[in-house]
C-alpha atoms as a PDB file:
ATOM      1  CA  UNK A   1      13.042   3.928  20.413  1.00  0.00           C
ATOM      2  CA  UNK A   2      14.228   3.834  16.719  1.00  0.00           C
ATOM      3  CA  UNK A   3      15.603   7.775  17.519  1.00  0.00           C
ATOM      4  CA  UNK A   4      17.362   6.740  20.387  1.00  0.00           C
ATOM      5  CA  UNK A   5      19.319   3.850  19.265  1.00  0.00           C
ATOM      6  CA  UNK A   6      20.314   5.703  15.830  1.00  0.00           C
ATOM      7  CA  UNK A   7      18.151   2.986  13.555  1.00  0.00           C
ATOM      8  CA  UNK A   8      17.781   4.486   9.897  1.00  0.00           C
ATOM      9  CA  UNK A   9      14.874   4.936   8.494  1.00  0.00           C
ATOM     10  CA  UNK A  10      15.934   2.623   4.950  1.00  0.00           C
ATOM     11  CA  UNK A  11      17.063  -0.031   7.926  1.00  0.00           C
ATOM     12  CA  UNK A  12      13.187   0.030   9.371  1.00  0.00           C
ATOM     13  CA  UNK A  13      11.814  -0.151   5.800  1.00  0.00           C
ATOM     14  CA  UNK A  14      13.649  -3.510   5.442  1.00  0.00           C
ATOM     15  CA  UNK A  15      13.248  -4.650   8.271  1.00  0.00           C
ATOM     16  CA  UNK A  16       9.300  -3.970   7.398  1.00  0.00           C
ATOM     17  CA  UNK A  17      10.084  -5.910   4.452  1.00  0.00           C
ATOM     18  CA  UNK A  18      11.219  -8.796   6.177  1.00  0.00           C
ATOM     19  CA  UNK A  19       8.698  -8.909   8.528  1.00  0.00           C
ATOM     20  CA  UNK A  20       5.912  -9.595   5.851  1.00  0.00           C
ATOM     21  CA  UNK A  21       7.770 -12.006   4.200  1.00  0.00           C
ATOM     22  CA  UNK A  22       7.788 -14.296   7.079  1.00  0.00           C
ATOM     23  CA  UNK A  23       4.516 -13.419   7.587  1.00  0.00           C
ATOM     24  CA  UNK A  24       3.533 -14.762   4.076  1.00  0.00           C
ATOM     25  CA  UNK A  25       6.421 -17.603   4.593  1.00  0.00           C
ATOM     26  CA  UNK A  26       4.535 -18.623   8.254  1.00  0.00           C
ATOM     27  CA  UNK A  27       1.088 -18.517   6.898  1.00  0.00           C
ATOM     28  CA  UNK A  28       1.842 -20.717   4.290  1.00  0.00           C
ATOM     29  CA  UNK A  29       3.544 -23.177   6.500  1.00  0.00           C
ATOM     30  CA  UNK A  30       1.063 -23.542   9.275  1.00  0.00           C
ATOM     31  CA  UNK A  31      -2.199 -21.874   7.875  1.00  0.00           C
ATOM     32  CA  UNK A  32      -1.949 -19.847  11.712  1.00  0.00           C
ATOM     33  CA  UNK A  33      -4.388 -16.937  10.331  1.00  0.00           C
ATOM     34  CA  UNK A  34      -3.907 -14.899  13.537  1.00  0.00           C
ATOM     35  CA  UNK A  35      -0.036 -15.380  13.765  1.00  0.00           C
ATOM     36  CA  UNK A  36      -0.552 -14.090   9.988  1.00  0.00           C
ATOM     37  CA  UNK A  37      -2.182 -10.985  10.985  1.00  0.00           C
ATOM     38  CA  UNK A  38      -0.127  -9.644  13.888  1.00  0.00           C
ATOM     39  CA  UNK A  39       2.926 -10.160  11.979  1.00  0.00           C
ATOM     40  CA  UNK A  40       1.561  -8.822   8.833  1.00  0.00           C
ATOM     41  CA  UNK A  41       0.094  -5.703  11.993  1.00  0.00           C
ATOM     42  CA  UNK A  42       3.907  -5.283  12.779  1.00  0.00           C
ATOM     43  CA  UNK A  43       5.019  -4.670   9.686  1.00  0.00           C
ATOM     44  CA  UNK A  44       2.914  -2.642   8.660  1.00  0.00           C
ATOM     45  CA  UNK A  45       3.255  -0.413  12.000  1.00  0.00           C
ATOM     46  CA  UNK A  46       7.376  -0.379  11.214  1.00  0.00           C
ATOM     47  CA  UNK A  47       6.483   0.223   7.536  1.00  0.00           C
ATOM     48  CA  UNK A  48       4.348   3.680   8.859  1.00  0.00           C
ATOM     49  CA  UNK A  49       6.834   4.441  11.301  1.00  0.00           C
ATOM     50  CA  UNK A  50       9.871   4.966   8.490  1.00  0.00           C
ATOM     51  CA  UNK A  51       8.958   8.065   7.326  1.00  0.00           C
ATOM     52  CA  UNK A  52       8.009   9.561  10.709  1.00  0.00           C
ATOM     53  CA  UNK A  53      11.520   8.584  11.865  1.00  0.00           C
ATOM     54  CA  UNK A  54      13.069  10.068   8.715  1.00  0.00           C
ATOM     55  CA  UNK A  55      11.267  13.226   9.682  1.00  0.00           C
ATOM     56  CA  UNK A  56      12.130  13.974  12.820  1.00  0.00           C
ATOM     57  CA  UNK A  57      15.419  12.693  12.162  1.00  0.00           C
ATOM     58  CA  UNK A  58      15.850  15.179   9.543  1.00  0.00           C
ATOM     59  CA  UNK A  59      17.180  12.282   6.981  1.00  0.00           C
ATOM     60  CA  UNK A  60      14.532  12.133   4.410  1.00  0.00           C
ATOM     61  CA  UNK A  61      15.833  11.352   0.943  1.00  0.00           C
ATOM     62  CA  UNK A  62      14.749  10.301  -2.337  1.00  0.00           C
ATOM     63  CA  UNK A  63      16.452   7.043  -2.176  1.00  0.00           C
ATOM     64  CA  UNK A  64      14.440   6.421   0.790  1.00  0.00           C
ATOM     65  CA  UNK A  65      11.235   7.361  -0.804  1.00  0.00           C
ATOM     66  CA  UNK A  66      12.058   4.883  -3.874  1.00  0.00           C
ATOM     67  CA  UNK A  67      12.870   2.354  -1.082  1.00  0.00           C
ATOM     68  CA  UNK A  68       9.850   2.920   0.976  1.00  0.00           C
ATOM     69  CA  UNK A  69       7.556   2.890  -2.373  1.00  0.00           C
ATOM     70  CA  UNK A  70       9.516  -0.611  -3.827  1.00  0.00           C
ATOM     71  CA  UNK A  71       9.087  -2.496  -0.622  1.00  0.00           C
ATOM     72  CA  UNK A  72       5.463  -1.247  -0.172  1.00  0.00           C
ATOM     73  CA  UNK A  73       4.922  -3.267  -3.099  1.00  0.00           C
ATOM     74  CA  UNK A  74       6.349  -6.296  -2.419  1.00  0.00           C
ATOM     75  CA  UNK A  75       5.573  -6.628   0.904  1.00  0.00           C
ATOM     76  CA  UNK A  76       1.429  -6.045  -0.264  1.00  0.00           C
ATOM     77  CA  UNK A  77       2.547  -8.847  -2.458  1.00  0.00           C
ATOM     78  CA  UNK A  78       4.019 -10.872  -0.241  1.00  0.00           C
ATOM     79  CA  UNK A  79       0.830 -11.229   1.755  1.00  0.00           C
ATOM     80  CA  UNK A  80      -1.705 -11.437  -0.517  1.00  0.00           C
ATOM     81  CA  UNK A  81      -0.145 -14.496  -2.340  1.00  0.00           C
ATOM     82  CA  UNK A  82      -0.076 -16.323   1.178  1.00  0.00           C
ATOM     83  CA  UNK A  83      -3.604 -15.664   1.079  1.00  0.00           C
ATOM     84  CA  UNK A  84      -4.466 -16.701  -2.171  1.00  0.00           C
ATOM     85  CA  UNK A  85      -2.364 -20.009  -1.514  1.00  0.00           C
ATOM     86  CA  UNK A  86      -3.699 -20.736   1.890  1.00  0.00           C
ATOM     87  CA  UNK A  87      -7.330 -19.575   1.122  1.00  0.00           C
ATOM     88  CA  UNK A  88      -7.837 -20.578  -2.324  1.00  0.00           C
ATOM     89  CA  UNK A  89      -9.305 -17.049  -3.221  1.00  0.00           C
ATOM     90  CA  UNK A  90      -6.939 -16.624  -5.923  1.00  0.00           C
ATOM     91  CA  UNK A  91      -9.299 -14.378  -8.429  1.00  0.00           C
ATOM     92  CA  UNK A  92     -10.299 -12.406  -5.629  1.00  0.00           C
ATOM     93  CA  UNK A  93      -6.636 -11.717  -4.657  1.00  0.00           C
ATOM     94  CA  UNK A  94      -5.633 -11.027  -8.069  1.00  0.00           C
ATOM     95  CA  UNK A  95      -8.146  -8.189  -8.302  1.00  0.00           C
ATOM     96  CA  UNK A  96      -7.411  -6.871  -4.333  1.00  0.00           C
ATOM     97  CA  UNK A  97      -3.362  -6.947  -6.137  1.00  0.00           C
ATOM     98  CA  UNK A  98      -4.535  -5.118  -9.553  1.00  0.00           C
ATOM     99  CA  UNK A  99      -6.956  -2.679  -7.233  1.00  0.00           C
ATOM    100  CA  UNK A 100      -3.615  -1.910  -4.688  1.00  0.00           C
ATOM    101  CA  UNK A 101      -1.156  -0.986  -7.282  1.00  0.00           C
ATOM    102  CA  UNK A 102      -3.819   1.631  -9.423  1.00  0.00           C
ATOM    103  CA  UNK A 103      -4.116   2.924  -6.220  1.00  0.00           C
ATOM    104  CA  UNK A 104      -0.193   3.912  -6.033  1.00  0.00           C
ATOM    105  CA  UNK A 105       0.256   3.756  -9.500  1.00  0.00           C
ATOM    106  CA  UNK A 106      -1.947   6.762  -9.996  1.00  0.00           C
ATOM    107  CA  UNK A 107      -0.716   8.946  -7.552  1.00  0.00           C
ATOM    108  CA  UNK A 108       3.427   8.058  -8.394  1.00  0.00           C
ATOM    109  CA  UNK A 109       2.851   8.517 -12.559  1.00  0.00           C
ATOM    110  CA  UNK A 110       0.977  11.950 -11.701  1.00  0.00           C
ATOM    111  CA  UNK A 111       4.222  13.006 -10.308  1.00  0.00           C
ATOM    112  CA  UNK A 112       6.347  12.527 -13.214  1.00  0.00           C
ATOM    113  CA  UNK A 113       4.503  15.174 -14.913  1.00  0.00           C
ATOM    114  CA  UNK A 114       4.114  17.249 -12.175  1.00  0.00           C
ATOM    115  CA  UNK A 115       4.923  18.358  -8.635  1.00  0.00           C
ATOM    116  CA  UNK A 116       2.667  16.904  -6.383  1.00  0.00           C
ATOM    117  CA  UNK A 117       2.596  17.044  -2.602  1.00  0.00           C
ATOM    118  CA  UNK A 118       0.753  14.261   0.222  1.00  0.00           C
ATOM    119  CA  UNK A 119      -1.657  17.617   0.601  1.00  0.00           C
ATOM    120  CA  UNK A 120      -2.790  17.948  -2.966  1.00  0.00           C
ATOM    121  CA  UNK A 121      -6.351  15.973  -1.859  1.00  0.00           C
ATOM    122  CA  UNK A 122      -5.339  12.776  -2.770  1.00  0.00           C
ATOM    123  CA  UNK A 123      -8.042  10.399  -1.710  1.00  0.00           C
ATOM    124  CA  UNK A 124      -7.028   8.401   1.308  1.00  0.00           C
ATOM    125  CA  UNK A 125      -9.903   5.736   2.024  1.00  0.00           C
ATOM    126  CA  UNK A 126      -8.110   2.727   0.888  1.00  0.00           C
ATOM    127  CA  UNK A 127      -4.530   3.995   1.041  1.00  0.00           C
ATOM    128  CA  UNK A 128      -1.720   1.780   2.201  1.00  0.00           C
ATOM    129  CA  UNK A 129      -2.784   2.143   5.734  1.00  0.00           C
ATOM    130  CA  UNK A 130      -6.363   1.532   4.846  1.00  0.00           C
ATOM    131  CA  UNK A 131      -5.943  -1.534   2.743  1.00  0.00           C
ATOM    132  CA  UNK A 132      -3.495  -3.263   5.923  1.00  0.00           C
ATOM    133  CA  UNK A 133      -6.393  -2.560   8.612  1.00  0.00           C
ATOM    134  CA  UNK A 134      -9.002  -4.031   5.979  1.00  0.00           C
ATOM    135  CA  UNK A 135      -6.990  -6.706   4.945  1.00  0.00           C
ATOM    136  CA  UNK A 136      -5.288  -8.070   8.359  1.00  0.00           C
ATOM    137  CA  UNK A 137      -9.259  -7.674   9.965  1.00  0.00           C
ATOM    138  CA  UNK A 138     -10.073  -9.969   6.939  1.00  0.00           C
ATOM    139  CA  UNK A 139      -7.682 -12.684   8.033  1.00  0.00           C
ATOM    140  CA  UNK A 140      -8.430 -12.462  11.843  1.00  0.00           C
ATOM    141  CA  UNK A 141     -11.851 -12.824  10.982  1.00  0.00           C
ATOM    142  CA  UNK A 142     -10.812 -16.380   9.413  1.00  0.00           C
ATOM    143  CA  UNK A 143      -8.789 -16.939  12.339  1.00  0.00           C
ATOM    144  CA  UNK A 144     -11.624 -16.566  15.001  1.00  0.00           C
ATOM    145  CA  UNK A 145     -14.591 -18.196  12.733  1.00  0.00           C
ATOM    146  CA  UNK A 146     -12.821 -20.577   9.890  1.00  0.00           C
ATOM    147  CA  UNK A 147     -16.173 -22.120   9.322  1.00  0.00           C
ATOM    148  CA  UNK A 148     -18.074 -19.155   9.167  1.00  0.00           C
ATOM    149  CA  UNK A 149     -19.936 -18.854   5.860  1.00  0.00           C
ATOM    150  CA  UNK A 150     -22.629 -16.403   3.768  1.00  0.00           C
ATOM    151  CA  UNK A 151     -24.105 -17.558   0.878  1.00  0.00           C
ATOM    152  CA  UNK A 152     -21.239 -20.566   0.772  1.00  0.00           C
ATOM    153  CA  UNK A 153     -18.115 -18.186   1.295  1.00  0.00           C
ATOM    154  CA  UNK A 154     -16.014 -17.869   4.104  1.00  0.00           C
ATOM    155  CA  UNK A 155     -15.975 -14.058   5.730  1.00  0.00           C
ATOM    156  CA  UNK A 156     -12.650 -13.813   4.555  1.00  0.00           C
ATOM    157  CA  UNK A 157     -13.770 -13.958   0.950  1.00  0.00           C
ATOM    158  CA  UNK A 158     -16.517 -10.885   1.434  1.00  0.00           C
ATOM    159  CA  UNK A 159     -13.366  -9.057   3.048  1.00  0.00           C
ATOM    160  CA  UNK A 160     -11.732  -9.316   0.109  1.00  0.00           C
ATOM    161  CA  UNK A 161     -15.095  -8.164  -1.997  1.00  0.00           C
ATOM    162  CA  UNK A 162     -15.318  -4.715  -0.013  1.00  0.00           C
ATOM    163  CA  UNK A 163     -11.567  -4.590  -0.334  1.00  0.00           C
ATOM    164  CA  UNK A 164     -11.861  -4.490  -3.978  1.00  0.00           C
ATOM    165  CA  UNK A 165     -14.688  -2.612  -4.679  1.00  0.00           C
ATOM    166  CA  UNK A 166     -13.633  -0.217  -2.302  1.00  0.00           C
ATOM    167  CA  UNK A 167      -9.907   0.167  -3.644  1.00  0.00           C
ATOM    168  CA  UNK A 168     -11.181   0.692  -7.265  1.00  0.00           C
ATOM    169  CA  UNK A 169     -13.034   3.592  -6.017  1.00  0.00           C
ATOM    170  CA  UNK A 170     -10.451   4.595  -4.415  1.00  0.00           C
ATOM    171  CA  UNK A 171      -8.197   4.235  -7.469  1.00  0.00           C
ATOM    172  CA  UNK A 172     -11.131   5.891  -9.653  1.00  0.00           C
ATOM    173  CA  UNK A 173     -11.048   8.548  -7.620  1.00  0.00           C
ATOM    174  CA  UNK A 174      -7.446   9.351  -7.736  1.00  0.00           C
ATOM    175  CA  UNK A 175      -7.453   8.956 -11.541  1.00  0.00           C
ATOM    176  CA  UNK A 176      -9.897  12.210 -11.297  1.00  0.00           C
ATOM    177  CA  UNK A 177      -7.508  13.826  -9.248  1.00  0.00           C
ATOM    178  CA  UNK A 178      -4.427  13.506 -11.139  1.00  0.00           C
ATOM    179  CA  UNK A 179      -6.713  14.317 -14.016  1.00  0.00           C
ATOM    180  CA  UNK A 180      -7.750  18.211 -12.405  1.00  0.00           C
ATOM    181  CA  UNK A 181      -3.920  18.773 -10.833  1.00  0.00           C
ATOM    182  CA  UNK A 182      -2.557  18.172 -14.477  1.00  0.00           C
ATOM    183  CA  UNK A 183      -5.158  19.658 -16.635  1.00  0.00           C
ATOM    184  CA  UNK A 184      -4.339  22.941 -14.115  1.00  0.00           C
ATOM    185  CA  UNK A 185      -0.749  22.293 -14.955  1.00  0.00           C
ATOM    186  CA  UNK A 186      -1.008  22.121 -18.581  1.00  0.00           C
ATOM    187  CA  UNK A 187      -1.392  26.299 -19.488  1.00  0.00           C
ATOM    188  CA  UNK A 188       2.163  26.750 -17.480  1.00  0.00           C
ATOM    189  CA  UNK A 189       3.847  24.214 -19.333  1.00  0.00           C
ATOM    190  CA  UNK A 190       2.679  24.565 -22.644  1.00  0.00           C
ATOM    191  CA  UNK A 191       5.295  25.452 -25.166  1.00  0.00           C
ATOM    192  CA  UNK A 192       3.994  26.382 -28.741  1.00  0.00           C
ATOM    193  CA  UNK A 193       1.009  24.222 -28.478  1.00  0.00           C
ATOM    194  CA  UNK A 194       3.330  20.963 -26.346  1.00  0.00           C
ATOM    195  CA  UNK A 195       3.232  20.241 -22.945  1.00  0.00           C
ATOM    196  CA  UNK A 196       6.151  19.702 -21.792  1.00  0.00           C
ATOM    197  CA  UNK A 197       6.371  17.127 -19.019  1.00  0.00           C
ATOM    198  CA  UNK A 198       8.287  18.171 -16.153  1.00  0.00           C
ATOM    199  CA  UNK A 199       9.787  15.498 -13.885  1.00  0.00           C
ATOM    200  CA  UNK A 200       9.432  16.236 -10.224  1.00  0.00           C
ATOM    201  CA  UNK A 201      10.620  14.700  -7.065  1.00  0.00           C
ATOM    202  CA  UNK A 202       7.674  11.872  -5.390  1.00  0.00           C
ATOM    203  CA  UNK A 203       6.934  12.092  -1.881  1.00  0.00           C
ATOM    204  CA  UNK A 204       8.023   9.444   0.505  1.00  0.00           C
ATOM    205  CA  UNK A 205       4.875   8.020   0.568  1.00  0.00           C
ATOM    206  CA  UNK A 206       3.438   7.602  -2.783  1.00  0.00           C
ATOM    207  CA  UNK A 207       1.072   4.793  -1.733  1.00  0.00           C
END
């Protein structure tokens, strides 16, 4: 549909944007857990749909990876604070936040020393994609059974405990990775006993 009426890719990634916002904006105003998670759903289906429009489209662009990257991260933002402030799980939403951005973060510094490519092995199991399904089946869990508990805490809460134990293995595991692809770089670009760091162009998808 986004082909056919001409919709760039940069214009879904905002829209994306948006979408979580109010998502964050609605939860906070009427503590609606499942209105929470099929907005927070939508966006995140427009925010994986971008880059397969910019790809067929043939308008992929490095100002539309930066774009796509940014509002990744505010948009993850977005949502968990409206979770922290309407569920009261604010350490565990803190660590879910620090947990998210190693994930990206280790992926998007590796390629500012090297060249890296979405097909270099990166470990996947709590990507962007996988942290939305976790997270948004965390909240409609609270929507369906708000009194549910286990040991005094709400499913929601033990959500957000695989969530982060999960994501910092996740994030452990792509520390390795970056660790082998630039240890293999470092003969090529060594220059009288430096390496040389050689800036390189991120993928649209560094999360």
């Amino acid at each position: 549909m986004f082909l056919m009426l001409g919709t760039s890719p940069n214009t879904i990634t905002l829209l994306a944007l948006a979408i979580g916002v109010l998502a964050a904006v609605v939860f906070v105003a009427t503590h609606n857990a499942l209105v929470f998670a099929a907005l927070a759903l939508l966006g995140a289906f427009l925010d994986a749909l971008d880059g397969e429009v910019a790809r067929r489209s043939g308008t992929t662009s490095k100002l539309g990876g930066y774009l796509d990257a940014m509002c990744d991260r505010l948009y993850e933002s977005a949502l968990i604070f409206a979770a922290a402030h309407v569920t009261g799980h604010w350490t565990a939403c803190f660590l879910l936040m620090v947990a998210s951005f190693t994930v990206s973060y280790a992926k998007a510094r590796a390629a500012v020393e090297i060249q890296i490519r979405n097909d270099h092995g990166w470990p996947e199991h709590m990507g962007r994609e996988g942290r939305s399904i976790g997270f948004c089946s965390g909240i409609v869990l609270l929507g369906l059974a708000p009194d549910a508990r286990w040991l005094g805490r709400d499913l929601f809460f033990w959500t957000l405990t695989v969530m982060i134990v999960t994501t910092f293995i996740t994030a452990f595991q792509r520390i390795l990775r970056a660790r082998e692809l630039l240890l293999a770089a470092t003969p090529a670009q060594e220059c009288g006993g430096a390496v040389a760091a050689q800036p390189s162009i991120a993928t649209r998808r560094p999360s």
